[in-house]
N, C-alpha and C. Protein backbone atom coordinates (compact mmCIF):
# COMPACT_ATOMS: atom_id res chain seq x y z
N UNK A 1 -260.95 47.29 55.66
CA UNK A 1 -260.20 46.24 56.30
C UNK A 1 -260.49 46.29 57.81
N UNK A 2 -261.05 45.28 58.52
CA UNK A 2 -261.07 45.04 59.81
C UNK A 2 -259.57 45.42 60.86
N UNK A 3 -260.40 45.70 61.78
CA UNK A 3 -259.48 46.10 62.78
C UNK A 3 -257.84 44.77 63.15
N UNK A 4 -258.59 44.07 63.31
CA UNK A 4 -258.14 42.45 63.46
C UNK A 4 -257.39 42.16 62.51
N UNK A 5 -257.76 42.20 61.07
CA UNK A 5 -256.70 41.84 60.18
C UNK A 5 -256.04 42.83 59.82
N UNK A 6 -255.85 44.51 60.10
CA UNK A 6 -254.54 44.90 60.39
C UNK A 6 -253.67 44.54 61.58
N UNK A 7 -254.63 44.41 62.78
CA UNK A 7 -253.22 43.97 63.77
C UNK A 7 -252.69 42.61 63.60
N UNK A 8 -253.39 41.67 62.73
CA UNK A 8 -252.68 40.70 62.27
C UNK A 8 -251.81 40.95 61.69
N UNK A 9 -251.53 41.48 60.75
CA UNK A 9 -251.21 41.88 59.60
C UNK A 9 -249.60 42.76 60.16
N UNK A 10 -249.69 43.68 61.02
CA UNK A 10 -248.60 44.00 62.26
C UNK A 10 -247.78 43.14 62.79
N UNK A 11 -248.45 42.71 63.50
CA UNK A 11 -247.73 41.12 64.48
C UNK A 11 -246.82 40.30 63.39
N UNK A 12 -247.83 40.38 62.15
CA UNK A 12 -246.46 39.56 61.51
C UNK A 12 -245.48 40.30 60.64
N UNK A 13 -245.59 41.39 60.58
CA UNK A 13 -244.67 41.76 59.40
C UNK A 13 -243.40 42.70 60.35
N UNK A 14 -244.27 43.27 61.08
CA UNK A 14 -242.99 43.97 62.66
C UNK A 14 -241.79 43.07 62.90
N UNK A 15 -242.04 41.59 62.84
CA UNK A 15 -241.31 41.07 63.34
C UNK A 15 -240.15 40.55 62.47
N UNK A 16 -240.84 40.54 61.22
CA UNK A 16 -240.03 40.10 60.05
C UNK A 16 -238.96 41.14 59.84
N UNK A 17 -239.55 42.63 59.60
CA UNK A 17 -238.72 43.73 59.45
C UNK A 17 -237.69 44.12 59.96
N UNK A 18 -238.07 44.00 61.84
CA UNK A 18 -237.41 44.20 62.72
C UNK A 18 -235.78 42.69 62.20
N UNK A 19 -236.17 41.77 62.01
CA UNK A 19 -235.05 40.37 61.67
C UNK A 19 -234.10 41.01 60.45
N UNK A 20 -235.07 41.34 59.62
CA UNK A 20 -234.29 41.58 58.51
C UNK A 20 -233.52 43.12 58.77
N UNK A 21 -233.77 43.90 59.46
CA UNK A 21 -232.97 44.98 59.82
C UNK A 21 -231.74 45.30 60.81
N UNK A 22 -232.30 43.84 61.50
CA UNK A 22 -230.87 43.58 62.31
C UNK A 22 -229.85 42.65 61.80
N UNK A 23 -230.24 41.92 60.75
CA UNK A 23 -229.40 40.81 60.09
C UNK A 23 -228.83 41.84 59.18
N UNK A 24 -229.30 42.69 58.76
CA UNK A 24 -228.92 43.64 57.21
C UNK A 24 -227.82 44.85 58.24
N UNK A 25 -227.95 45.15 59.69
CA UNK A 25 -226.95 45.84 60.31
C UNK A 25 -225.78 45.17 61.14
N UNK A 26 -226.31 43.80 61.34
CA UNK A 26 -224.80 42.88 61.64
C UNK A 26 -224.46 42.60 60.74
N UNK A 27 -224.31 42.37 59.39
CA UNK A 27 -223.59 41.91 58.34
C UNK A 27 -222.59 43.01 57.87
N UNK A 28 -223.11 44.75 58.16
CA UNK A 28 -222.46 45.49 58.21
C UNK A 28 -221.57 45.74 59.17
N UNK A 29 -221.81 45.98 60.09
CA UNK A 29 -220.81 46.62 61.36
C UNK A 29 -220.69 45.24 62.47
N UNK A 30 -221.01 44.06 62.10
CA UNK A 30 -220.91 42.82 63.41
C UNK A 30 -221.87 42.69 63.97
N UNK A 31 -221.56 41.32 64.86
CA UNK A 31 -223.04 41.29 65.58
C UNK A 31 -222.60 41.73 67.18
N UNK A 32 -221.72 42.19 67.55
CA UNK A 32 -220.98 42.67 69.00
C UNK A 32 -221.78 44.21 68.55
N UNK A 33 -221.63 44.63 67.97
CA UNK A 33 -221.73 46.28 67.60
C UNK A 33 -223.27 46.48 67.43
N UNK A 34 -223.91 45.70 66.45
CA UNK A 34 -225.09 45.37 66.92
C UNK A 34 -225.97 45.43 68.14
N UNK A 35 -225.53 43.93 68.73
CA UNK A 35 -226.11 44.28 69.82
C UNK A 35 -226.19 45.23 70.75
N UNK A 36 -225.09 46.22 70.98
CA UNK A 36 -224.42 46.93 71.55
C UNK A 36 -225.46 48.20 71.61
N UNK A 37 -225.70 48.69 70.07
CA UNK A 37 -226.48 49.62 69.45
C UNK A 37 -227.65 49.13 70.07
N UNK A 38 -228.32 48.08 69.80
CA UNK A 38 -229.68 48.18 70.10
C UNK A 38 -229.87 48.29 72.06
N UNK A 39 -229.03 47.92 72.62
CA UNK A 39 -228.97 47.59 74.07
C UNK A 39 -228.81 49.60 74.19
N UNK A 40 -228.10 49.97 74.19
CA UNK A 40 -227.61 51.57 73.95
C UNK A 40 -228.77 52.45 73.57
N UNK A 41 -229.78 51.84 72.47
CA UNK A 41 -230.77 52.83 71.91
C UNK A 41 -232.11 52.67 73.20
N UNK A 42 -232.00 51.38 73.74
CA UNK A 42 -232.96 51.33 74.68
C UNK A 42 -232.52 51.96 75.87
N UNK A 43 -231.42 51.86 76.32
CA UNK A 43 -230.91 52.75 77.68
C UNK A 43 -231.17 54.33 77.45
N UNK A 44 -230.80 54.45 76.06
CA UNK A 44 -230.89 56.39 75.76
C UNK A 44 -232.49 56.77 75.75
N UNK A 45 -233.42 55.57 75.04
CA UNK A 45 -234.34 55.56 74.55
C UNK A 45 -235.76 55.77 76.40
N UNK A 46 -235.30 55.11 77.23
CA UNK A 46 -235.69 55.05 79.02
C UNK A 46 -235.22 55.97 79.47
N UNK A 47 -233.80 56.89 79.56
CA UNK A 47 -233.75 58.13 79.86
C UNK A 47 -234.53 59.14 79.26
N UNK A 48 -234.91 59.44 78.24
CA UNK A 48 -234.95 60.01 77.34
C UNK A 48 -237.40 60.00 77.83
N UNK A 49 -237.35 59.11 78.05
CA UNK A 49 -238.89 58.68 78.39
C UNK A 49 -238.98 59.03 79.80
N UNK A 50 -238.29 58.85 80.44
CA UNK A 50 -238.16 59.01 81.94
C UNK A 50 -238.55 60.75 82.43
N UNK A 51 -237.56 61.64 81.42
CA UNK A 51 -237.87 63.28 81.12
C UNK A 51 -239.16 63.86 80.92
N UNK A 52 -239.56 62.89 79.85
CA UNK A 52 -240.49 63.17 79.03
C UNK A 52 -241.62 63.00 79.45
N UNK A 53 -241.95 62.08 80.39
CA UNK A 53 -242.77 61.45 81.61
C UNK A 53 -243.23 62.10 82.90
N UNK A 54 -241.78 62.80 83.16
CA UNK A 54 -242.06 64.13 84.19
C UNK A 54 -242.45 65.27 84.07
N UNK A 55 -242.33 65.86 82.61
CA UNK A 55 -242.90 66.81 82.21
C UNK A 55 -244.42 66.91 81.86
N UNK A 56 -245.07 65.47 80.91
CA UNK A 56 -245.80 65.22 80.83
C UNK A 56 -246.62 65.22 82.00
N UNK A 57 -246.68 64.53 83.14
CA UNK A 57 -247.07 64.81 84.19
C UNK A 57 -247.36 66.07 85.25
N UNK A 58 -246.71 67.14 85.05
CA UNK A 58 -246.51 68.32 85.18
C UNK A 58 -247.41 69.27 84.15
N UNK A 59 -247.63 69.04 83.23
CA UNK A 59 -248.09 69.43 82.28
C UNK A 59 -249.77 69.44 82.65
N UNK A 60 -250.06 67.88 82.89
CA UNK A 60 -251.24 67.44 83.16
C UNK A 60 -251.91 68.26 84.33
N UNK A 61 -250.57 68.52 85.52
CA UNK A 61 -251.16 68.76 86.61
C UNK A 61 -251.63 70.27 86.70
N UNK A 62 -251.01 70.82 85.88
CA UNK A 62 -251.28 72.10 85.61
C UNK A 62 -252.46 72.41 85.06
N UNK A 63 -252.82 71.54 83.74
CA UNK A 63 -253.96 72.05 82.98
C UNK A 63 -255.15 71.82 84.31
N UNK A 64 -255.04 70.68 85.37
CA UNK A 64 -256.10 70.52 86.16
C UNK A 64 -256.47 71.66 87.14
N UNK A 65 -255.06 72.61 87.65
CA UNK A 65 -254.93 73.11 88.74
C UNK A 65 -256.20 74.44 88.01
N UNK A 66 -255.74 74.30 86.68
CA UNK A 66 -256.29 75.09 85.84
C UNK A 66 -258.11 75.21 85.93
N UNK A 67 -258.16 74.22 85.97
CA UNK A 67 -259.86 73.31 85.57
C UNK A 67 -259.74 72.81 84.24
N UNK A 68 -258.60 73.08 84.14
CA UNK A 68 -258.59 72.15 82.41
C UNK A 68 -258.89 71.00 82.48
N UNK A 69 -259.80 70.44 81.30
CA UNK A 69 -259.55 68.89 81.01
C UNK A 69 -258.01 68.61 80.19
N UNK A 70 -257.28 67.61 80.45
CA UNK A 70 -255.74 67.36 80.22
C UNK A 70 -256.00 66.53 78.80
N UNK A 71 -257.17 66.18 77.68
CA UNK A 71 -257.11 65.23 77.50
C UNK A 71 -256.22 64.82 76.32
N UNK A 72 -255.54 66.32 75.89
CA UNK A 72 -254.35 66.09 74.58
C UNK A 72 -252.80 65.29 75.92
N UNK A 73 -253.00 66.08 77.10
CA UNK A 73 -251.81 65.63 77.81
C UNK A 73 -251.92 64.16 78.31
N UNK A 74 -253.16 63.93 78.72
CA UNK A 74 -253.17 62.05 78.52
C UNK A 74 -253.25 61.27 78.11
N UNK A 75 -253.52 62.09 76.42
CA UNK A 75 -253.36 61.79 75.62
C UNK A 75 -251.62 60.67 75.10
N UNK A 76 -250.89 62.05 75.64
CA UNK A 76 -249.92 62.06 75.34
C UNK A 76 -249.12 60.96 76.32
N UNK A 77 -249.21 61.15 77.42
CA UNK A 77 -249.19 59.60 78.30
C UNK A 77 -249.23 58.62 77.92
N UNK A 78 -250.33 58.10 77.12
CA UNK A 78 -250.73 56.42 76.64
C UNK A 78 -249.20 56.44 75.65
N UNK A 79 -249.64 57.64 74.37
CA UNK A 79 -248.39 57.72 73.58
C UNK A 79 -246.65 57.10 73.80
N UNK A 80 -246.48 58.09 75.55
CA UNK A 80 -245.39 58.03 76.25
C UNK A 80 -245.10 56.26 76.49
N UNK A 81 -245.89 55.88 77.28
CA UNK A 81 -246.12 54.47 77.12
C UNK A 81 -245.76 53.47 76.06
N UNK A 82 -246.85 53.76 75.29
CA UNK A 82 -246.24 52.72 73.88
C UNK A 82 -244.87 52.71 73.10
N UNK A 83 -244.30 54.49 73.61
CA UNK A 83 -242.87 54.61 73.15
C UNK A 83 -242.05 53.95 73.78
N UNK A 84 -242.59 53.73 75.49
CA UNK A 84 -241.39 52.99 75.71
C UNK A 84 -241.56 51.29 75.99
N UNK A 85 -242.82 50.97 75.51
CA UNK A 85 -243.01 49.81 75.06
C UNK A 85 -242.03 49.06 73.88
N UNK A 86 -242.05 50.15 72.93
CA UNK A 86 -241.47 50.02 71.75
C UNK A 86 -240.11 50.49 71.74
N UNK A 87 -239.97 51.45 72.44
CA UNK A 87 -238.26 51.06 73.08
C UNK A 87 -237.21 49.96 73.84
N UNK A 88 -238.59 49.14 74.18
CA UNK A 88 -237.83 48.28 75.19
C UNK A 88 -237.86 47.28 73.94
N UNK A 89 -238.73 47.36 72.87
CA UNK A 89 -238.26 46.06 72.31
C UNK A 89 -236.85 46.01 71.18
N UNK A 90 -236.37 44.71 71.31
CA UNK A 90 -235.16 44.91 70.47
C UNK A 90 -235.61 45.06 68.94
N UNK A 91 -235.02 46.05 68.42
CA UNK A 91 -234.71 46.18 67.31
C UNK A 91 -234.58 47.91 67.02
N UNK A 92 -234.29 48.12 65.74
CA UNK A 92 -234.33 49.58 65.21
C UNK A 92 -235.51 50.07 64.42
N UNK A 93 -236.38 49.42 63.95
CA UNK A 93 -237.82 50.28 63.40
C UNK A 93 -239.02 50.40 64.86
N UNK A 94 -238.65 49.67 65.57
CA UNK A 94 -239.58 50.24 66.82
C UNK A 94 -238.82 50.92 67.53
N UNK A 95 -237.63 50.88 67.73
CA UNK A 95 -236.78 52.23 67.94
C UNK A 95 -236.82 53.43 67.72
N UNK A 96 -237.46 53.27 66.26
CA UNK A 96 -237.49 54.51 65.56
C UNK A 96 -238.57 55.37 65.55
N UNK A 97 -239.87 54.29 65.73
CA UNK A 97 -241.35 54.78 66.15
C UNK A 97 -241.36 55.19 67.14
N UNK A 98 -240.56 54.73 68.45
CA UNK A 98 -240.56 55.06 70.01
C UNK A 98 -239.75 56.16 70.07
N UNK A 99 -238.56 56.71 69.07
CA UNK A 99 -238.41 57.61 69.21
C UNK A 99 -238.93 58.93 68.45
N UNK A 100 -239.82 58.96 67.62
CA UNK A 100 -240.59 60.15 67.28
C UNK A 100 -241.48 60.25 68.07
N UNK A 101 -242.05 58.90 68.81
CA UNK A 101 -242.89 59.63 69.58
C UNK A 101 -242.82 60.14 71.03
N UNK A 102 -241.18 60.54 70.87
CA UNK A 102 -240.35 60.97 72.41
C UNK A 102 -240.75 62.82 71.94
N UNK A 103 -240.46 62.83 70.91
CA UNK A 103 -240.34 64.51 70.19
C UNK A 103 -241.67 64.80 70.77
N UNK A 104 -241.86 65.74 71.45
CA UNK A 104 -242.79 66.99 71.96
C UNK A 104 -243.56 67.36 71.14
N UNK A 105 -242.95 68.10 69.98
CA UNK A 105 -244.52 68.39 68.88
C UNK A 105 -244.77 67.28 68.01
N UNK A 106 -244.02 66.16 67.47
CA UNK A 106 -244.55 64.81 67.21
C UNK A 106 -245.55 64.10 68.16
N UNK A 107 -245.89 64.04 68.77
CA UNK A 107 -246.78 63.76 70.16
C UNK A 107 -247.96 64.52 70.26
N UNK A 108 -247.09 65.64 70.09
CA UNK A 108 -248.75 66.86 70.06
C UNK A 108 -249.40 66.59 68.85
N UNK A 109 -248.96 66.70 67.80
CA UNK A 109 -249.57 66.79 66.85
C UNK A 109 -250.16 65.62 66.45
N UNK A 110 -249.79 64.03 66.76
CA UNK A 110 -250.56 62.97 66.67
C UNK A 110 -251.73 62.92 67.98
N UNK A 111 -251.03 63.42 68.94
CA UNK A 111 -252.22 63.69 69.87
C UNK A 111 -253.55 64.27 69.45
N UNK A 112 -253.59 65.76 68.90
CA UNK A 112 -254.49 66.54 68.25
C UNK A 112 -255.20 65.37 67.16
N UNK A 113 -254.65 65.02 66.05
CA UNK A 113 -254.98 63.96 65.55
C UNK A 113 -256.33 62.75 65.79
N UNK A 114 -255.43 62.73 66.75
CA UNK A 114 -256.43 61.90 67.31
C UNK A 114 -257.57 61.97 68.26
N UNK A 115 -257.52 62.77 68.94
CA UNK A 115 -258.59 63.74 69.50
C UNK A 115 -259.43 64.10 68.06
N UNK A 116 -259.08 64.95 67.66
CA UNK A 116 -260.06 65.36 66.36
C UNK A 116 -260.60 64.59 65.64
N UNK A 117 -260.43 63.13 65.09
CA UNK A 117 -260.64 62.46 64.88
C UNK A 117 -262.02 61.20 65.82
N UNK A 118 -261.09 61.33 67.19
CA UNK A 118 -262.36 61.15 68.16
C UNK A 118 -263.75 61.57 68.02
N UNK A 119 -263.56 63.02 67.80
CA UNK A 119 -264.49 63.92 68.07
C UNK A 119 -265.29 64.00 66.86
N UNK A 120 -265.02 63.72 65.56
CA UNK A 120 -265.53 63.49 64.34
C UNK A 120 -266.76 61.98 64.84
N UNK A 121 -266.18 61.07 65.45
CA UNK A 121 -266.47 59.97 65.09
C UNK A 121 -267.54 60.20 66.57
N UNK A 122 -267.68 60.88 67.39
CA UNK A 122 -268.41 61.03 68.28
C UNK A 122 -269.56 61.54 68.21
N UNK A 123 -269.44 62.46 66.79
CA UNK A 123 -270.55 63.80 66.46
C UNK A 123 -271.63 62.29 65.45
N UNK A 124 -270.85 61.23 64.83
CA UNK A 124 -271.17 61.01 63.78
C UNK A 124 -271.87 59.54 64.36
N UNK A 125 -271.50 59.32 65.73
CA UNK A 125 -272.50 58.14 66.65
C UNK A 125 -273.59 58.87 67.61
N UNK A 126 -273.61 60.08 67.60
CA UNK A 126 -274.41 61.01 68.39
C UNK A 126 -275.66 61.03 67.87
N UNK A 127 -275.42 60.84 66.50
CA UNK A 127 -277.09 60.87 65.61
C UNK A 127 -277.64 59.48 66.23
N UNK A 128 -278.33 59.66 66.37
CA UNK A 128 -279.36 58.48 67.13
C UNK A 128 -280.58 57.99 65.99
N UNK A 129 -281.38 57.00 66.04
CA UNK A 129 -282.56 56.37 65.26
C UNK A 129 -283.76 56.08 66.30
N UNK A 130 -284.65 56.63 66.11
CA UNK A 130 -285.60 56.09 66.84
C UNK A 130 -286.37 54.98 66.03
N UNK A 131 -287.52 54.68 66.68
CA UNK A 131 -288.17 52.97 66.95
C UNK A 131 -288.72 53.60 65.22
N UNK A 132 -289.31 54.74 65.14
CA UNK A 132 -289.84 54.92 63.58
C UNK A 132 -288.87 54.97 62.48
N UNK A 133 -287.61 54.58 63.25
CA UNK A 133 -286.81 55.19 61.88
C UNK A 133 -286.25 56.61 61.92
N UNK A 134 -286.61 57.30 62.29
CA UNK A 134 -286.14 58.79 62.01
C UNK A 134 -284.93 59.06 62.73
N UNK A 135 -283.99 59.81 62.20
CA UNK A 135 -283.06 59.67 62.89
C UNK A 135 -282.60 61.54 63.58
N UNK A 136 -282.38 61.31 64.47
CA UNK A 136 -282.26 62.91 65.07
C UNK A 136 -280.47 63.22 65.41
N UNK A 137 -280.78 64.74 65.37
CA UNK A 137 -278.87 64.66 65.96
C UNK A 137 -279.33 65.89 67.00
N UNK A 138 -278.14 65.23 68.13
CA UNK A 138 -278.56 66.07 69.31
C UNK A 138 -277.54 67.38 68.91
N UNK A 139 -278.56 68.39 69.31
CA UNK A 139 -277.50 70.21 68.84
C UNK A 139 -277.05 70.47 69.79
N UNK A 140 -276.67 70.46 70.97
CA UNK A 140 -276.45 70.64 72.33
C UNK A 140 -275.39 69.74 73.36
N UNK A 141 -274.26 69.64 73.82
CA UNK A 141 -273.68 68.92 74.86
C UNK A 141 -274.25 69.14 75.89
N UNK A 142 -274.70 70.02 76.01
CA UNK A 142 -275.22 70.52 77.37
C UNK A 142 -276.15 69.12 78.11
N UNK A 143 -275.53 69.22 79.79
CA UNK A 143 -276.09 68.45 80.37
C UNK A 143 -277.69 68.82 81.24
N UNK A 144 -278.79 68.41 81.33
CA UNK A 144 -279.36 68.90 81.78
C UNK A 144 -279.81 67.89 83.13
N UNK A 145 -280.03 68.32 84.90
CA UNK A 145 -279.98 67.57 85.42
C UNK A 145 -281.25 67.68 86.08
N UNK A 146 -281.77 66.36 86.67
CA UNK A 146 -283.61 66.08 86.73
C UNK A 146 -283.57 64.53 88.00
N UNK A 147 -284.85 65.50 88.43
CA UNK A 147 -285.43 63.85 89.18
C UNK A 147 -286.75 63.64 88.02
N UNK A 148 -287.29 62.23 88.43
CA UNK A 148 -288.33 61.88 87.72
C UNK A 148 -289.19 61.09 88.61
N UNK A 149 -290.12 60.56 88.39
CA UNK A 149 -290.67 59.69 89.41
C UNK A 149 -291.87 58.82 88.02
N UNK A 150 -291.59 57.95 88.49
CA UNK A 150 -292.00 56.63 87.53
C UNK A 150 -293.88 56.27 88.08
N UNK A 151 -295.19 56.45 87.19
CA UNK A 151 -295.65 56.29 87.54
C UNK A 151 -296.47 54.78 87.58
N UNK A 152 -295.19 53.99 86.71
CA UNK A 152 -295.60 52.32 86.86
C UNK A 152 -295.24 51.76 87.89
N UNK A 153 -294.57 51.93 88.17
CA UNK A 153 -294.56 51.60 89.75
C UNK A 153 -295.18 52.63 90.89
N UNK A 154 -295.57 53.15 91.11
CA UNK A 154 -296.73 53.61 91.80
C UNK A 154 -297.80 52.28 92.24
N UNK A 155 -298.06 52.44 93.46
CA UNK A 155 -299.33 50.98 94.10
C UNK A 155 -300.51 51.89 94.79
N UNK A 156 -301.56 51.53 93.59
CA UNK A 156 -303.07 52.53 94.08
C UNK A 156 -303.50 51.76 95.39
């Protein structure tokens, strides 16, 4: 399935869910109480990101002070982000996504995830094809650094 027709496929059914989960919790407890809840889960939901944001950041600055590359912790940033993307919007199933991905080792561990996953898909575009067809895989990250000097342009 294309990329495109899952986020189609998102866009419309998020929104349906999100309707039917707030119509299925005002019919229970009102629609004053309702709203109330969802206005409440986003205020707890922005504190709660706001923490999580400073640490994260701290975190980052450390692995650098380190020489670390940060990239599970900026990872974890974009993450931070979309949680409170999805916090700010009304309802309770993006509530609910924005808040697992407030949890510390929920974060890490989709972080890792996805890094590893990166890195699968990096090893597996790394194999290259040349003009004959043959296809090679580079064994080495290693950078190696060079001048060259071009002898087509050269003027006898």
């Amino acid at each position: 399935m294309s990329f495109f027709r899952i986020l189609f496929i998102l866009f419309l059914s998020i929104p349906i869910l999100e309707i039917y989960l707030l119509l299925k919790v005002g019919s229970s407890i009102g629609a004053l109480p309702t709203v109330v809840l969802v206005v409440l889960t986003a205020v707890i939901g922005v504190w709660l990101l706001r923490l999580q944001g400073f640490a994260t950041v701290a975190k980052a600055q450390a692995s650098l002070a380190r020489g670390e590359v940060p990239a599970t912790t900026m990872l974890e940033g974009v993450m931070l982000f979309v949680a409170g993307a999805l916090l700010l919007t009304p309802g309770f199933f993006t509530d609910g996504i924005g808040f697992l991905l407030l949890i510390p080792p929920t974060r890490l561990w989709l972080a890792n995830k996805i890094l590893k996953n990166a890195m699968v898909m990096g090893q597996f575009q790394s194999s290259r094809t040349t003009q004959q067809g043959h296809t090679y895989q580079s064994s080495s990250t290693e950078v190696i650094e060079g001048e060259y000097i071009s002898h087509d342009d050269k003027k006898d």
